[in-house]
Protein backbone atom coordinates (compact mmCIF):
# COMPACT_ATOMS: atom_id res chain seq x y z
CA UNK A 1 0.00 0.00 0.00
CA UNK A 2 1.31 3.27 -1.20
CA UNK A 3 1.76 6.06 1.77
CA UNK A 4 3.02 9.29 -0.25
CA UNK A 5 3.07 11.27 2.47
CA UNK A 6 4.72 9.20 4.97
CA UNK A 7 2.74 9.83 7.49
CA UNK A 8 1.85 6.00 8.35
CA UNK A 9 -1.85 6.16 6.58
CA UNK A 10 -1.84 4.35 3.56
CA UNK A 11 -2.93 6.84 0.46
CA UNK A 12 -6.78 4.92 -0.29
CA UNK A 13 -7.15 5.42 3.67
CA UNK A 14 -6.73 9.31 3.27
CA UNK A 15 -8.91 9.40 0.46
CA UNK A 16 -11.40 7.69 1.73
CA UNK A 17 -11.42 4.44 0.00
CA UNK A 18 -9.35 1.56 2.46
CA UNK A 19 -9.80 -1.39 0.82
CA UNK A 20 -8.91 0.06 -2.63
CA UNK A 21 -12.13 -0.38 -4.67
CA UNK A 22 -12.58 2.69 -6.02
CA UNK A 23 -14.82 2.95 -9.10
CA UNK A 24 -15.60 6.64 -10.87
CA UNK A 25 -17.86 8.90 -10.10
CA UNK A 26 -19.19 6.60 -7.13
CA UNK A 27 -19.68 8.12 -3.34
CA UNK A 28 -16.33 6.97 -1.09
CA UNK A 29 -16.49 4.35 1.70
CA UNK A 30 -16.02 7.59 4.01
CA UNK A 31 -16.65 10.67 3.77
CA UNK A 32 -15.38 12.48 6.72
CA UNK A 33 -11.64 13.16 7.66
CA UNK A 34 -10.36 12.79 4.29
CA UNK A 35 -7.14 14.51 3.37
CA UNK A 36 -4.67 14.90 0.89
CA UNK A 37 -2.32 11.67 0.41
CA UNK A 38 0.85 13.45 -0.60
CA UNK A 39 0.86 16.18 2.91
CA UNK A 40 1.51 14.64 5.96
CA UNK A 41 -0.86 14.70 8.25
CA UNK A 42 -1.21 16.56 11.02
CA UNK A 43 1.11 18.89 9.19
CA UNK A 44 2.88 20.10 12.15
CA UNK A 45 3.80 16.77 13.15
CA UNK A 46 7.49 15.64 13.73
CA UNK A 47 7.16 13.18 11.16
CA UNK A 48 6.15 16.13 8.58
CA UNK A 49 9.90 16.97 8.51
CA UNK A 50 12.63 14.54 7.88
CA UNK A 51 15.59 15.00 9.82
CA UNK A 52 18.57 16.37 8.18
């Protein structure tokens, strides 16, 4: 499972679709608490900034 944002939430769990069965135009699994799959998330996290 793909996880662009390395934040430990696999991209189809961000978007709202877990168990990757997405078909167009249809309504997600969830609805609520979705967020973008490439910004880690919370934003302010430690994890949001690799360590140099």
């Amino acid at each position: 499972m793909k996880d662009s944002a390395g934040d430990g939430m696999s991209n189809g769990q961000e978007l709202g679709d877990p168990n990757f069965v997405w078909i167009s135009n249809a309504t997600p699994e969830r609805t609520t608490d979705i967020t973008h799959p490439g910004i880690c998330d919370p934003w302010d996290s430690p994890s949001a900034y690799p360590s140099r």
